[in-house]
Protein backbone atom coordinates (compact mmCIF):
# COMPACT_ATOMS: atom_id res chain seq x y z
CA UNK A 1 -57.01 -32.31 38.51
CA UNK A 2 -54.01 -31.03 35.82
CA UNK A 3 -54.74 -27.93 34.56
CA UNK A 4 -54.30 -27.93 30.53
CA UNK A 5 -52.76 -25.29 29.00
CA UNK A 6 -55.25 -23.04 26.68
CA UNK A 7 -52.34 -22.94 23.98
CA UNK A 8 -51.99 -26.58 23.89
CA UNK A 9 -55.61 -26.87 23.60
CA UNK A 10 -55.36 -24.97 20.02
CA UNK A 11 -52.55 -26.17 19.24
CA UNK A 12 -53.74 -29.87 19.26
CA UNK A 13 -57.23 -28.34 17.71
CA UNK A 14 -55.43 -26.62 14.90
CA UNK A 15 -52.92 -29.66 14.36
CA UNK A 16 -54.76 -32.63 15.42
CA UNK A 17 -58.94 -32.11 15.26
CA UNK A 18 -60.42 -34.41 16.52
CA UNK A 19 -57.79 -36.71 17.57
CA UNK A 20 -56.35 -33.62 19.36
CA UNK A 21 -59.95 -33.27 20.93
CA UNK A 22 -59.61 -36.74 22.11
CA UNK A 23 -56.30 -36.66 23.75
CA UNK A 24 -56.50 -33.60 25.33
CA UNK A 25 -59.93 -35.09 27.09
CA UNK A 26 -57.49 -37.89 27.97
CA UNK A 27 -55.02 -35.94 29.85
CA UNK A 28 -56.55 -35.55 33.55
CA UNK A 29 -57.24 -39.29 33.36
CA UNK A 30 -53.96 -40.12 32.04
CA UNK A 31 -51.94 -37.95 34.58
CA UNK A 32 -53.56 -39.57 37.48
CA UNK A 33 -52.82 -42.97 36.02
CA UNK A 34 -48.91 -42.10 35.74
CA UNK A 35 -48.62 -39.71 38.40
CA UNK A 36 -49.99 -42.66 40.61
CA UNK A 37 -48.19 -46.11 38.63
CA UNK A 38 -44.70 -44.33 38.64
CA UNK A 39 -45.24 -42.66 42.10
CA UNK A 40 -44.51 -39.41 41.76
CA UNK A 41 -45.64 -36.30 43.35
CA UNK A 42 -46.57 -32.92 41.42
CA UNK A 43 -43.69 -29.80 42.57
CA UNK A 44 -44.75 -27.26 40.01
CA UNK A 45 -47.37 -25.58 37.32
CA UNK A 46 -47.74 -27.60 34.13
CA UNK A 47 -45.76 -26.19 31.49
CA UNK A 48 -46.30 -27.19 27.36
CA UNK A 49 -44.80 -27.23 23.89
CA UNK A 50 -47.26 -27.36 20.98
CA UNK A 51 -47.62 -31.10 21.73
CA UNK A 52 -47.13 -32.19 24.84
CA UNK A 53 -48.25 -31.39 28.16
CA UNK A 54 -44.51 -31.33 30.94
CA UNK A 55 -45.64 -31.91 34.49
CA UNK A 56 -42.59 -31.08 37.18
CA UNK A 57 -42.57 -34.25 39.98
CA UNK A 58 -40.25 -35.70 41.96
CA UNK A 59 -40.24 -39.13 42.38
CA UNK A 60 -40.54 -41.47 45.39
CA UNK A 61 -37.08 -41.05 46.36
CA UNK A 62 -37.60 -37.28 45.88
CA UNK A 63 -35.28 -36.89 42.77
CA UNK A 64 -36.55 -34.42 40.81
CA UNK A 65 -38.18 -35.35 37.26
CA UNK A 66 -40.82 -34.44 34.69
CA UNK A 67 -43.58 -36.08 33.56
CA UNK A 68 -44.21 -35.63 29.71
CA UNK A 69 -47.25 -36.69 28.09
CA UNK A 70 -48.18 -36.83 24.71
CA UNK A 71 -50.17 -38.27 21.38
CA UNK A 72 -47.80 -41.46 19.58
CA UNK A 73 -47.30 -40.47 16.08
CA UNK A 74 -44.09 -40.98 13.39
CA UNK A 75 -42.30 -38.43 15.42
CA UNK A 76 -42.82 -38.89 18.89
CA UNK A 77 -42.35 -42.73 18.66
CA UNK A 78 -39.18 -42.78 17.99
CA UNK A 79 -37.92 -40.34 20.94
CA UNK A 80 -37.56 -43.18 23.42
CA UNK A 81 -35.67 -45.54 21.14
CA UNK A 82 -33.51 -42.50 20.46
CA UNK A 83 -33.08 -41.46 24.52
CA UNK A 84 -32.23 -44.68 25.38
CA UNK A 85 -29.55 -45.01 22.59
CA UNK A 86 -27.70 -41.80 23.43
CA UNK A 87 -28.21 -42.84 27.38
CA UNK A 88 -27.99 -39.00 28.73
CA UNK A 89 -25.17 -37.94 26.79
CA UNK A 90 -25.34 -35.21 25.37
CA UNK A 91 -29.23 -35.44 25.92
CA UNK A 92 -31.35 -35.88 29.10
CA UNK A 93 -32.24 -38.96 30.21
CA UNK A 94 -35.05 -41.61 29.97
CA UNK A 95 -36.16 -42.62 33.17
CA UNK A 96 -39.37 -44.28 32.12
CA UNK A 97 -41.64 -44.54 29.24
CA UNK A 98 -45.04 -46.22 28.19
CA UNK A 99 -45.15 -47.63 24.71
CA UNK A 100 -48.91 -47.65 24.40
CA UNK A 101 -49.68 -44.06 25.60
CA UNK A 102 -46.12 -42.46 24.82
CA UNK A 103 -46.09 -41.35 28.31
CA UNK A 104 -42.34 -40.53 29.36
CA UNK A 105 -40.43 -39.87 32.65
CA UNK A 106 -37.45 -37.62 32.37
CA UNK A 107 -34.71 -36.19 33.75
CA UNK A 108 -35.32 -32.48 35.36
CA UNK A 109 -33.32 -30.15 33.54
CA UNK A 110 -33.46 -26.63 34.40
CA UNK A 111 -36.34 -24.92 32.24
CA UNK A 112 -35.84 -21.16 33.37
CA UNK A 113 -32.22 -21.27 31.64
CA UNK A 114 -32.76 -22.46 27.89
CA UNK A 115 -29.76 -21.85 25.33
CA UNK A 116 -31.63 -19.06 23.91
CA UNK A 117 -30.95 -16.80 26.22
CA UNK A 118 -27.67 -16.96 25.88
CA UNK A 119 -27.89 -17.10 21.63
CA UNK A 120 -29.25 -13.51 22.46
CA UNK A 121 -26.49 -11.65 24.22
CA UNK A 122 -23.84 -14.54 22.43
CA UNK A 123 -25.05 -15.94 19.36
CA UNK A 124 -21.39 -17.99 18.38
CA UNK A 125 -21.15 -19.77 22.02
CA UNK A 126 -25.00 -20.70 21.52
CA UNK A 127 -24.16 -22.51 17.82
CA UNK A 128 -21.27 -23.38 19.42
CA UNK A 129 -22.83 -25.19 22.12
CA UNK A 130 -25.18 -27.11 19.42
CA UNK A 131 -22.80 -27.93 17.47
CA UNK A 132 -20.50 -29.60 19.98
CA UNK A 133 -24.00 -31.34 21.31
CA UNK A 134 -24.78 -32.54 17.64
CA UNK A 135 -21.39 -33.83 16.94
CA UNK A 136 -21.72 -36.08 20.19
CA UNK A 137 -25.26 -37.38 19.16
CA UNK A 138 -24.90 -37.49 15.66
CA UNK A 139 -21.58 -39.97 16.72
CA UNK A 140 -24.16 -42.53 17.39
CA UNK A 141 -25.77 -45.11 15.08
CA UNK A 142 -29.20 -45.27 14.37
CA UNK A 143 -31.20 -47.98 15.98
CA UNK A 144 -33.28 -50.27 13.88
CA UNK A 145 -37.03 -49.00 12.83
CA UNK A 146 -36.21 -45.19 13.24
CA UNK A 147 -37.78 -42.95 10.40
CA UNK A 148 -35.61 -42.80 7.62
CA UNK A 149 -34.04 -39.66 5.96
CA UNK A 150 -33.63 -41.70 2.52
CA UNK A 151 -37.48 -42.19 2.59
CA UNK A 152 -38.15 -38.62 3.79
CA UNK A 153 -35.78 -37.39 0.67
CA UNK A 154 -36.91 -39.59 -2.06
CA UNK A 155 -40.56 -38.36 -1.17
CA UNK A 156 -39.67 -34.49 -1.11
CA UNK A 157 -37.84 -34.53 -4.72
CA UNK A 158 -41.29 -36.38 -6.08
CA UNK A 159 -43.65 -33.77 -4.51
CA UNK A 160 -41.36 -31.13 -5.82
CA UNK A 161 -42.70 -30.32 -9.73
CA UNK A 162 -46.04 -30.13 -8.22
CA UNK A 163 -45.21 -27.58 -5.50
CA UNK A 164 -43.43 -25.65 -7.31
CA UNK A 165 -46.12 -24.35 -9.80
CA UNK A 166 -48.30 -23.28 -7.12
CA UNK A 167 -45.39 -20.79 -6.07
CA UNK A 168 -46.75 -17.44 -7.34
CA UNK A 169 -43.47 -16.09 -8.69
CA UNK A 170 -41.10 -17.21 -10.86
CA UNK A 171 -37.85 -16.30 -8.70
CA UNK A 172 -39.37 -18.79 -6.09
CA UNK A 173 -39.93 -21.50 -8.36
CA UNK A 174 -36.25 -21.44 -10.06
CA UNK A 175 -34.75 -20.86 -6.00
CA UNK A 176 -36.76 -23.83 -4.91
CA UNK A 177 -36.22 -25.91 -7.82
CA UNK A 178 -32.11 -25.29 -7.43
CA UNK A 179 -32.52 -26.10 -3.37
CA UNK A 180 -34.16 -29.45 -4.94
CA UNK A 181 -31.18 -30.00 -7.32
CA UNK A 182 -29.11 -30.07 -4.55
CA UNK A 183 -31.24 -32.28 -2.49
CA UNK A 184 -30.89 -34.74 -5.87
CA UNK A 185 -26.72 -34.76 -5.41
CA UNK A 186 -26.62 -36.64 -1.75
CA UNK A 187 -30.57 -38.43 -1.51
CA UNK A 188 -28.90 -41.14 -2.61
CA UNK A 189 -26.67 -41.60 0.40
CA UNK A 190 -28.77 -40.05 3.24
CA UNK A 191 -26.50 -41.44 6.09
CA UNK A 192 -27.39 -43.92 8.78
CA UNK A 193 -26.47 -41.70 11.68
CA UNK A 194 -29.07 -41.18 15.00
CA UNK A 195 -30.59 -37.44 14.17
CA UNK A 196 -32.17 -35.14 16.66
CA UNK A 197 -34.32 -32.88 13.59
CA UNK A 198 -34.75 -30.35 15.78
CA UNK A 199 -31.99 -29.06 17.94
CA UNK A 200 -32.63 -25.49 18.34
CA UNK A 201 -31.88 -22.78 21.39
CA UNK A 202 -35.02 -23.44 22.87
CA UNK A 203 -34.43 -27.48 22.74
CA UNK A 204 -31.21 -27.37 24.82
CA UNK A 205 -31.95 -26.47 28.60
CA UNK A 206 -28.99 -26.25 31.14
CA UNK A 207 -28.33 -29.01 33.44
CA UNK A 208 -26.51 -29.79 36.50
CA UNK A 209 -24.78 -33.22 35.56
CA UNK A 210 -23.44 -30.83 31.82
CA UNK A 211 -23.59 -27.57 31.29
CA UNK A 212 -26.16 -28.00 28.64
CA UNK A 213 -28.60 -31.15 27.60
CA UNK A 214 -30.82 -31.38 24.35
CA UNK A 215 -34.29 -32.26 24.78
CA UNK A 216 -37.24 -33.39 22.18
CA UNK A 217 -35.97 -34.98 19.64
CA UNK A 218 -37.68 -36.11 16.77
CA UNK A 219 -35.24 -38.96 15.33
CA UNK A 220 -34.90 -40.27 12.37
CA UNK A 221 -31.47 -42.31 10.33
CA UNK A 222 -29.58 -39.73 7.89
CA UNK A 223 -26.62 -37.72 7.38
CA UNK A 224 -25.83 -34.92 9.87
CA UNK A 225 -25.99 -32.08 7.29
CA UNK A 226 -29.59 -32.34 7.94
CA UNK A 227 -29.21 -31.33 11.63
CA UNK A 228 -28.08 -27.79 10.51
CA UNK A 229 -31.44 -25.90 9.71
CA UNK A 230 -32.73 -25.08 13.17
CA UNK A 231 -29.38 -23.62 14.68
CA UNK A 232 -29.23 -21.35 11.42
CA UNK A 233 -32.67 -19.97 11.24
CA UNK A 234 -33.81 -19.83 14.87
CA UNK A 235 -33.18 -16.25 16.09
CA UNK A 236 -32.70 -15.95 12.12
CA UNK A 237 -29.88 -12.98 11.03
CA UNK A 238 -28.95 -12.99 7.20
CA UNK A 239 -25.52 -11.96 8.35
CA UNK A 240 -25.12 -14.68 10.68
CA UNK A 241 -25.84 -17.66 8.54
CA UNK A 242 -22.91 -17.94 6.10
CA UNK A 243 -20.93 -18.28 9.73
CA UNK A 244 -23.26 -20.36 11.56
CA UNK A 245 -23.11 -22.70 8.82
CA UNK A 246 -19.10 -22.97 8.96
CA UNK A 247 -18.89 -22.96 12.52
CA UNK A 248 -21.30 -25.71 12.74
CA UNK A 249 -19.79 -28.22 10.07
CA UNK A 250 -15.96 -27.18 11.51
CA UNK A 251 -17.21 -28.21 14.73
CA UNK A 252 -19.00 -31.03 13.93
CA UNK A 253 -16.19 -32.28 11.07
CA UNK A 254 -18.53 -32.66 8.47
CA UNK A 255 -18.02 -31.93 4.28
CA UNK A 256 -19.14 -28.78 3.84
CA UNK A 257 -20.38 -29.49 0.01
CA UNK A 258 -22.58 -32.19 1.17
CA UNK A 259 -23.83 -30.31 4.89
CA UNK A 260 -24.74 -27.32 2.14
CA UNK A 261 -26.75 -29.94 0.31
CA UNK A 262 -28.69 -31.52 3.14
CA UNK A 263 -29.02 -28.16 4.59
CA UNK A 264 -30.63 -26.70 1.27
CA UNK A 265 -32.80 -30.23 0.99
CA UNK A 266 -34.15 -29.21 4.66
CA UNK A 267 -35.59 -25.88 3.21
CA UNK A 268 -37.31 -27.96 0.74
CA UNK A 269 -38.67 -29.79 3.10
CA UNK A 270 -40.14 -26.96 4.60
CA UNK A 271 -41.32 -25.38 1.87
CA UNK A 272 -43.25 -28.22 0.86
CA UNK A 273 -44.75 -27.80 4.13
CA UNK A 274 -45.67 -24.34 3.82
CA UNK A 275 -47.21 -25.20 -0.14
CA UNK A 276 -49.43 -27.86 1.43
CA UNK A 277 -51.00 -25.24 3.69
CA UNK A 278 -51.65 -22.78 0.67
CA UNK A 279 -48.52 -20.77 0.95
CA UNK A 280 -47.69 -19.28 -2.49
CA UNK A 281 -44.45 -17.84 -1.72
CA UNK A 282 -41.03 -19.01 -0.08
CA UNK A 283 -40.65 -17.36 4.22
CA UNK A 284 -38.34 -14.58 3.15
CA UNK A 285 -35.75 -15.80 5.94
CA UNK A 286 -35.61 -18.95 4.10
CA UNK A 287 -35.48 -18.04 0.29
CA UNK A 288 -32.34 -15.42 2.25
CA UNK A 289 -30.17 -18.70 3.73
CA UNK A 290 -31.36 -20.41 0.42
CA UNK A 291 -29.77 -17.66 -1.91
CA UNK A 292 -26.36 -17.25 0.56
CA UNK A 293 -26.08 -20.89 0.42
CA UNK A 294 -26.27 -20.79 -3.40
CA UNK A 295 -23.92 -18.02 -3.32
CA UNK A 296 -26.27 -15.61 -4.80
């Protein structure tokens, strides 16, 4: 029997109900069925993000691997059709997958060393790092059917009057409407390039084939400027965003006006998220990249 995770239990509670409930009562069933079709062995405890359980195997031939499994939704459907485009580079590689379930079979990367423990003793290598990984995935058109960024956009800047009256002050309001202006300038070219979404330190692991591989992406078709968010705020220092932010377009060779753009369109994004749950105020680490963005 797999032991489940507590946190993933209330994680999928909190996010999911009941159709958390239900795949989390799935999951010994389900690990027996893939640990036994795919013929793989267990070789460590079952680790966990907020939405997926990661079982350690090694496979038949006794290469080492992880099992991953996980609920199908508009995020995690796309991550196969996104492995299997970038092929291991720059990323770690598909080695199976199960459409109906979402079940995957990946590479084994090395989990102890993630890139945020080196963005604490050396922040620039760590952005560094992503942004050489981002230019190399970002390099690589979408495939057909992945989420769209123009969609994502066009439905942000319509939620947007709304939200912003239930912001409690009026500095928030005019700071979110501005990061919404800017959104406005490039929605209506959001790119066609194969995004991660969520490259941060804890998403790149070191490897054996590269020094460093990303993991989980969530994919979707847009511009790179939108990749920028989770490299500036994880580990989030005001002082270090102004340089994150021209490291990471240098590095990745993108237009700076436009990167600022997508970048500020990403906080509305989640803002709107925090509205929806009954936030009545901007995260102060955000409205602080917002306002050095702005130049303010």
């Amino acid at each position: 029997m797999v032991e489940i995770p507590a946190a993933l239990v209330e994680s999928q509670l909190e996010w999911n109900g009941e159709a958390g409930r239900a795949f989390i009562d799935a999951l010994p069933r389900r690990s027996a069925e893939f640990l036994d079709r795919w013929r793989l062995r267990r070789s460590g405890p079952a680790m966990h993000g907020v939405a997926a359980l990661v079982l350690p195997v090694d496979r038949a031939d006794g290469t080492p691997a992880v099992l991953k499994l996980q609920a199908v939704d508009e995020e995690t459907e796309g991550e196969p059709v996104a492995l299997r485009a970038w092929g291991g580079h720059g990323c770690v590689r598909l080695l199976e997958h199960d459409p109906e379930t979402g079940t995957l079979l990946l590479e084994r990367l090395d989990e102890s060393s993630p890139l945020s423990e080196v963005a604490r003793a050396d922040p620039r290598r760590a952005v560094r790092v992503i942004a050489e990984l981002l230019a190399r995935l970002t390099a690589v058109p979408a495939p057909a059917g992945m989420r769209r960024l123009g969609d994502m956009a066009a439905a942000m800047l319509a939620a947007v009057p709304e939200a912003a009256g239930r912001l409690a002050d009026e500095r928030d309001r005019r700071l979110f409407r501005d990061c919404a202006a800017a959104l406005a300038e490039v929605a209506g070219e959001p790119g066609e390039r194969l995004l991660h979404w969520d490259l941060h330190f804890d998403n790149v692991l070191a490897a054996g084939r590269e020094p460093w591989l990303a993991i989980d992406p969530k994919p979707l078709a847009g511009d790179p400027g939108f990749e920028l968010w989770p490299a500036l705020g994880n580990l989030f220092e005001a002082d270090d965003v102004l340089w994150r932010f021209d490291l990471m377009t240098e590095v990745m060779g993108l237009d700076r006006a436009r990167a600022r753009c997508w970048t500020l369109g990403r906080l509305v994004q989640n803002a709107l998220w925090d509205i929806e749950d009954g936030e009545e105020a901007l995260d102060p680490d955000q409205r602080t990249a917002a306002e050095l963005l702005l130049g303010r």
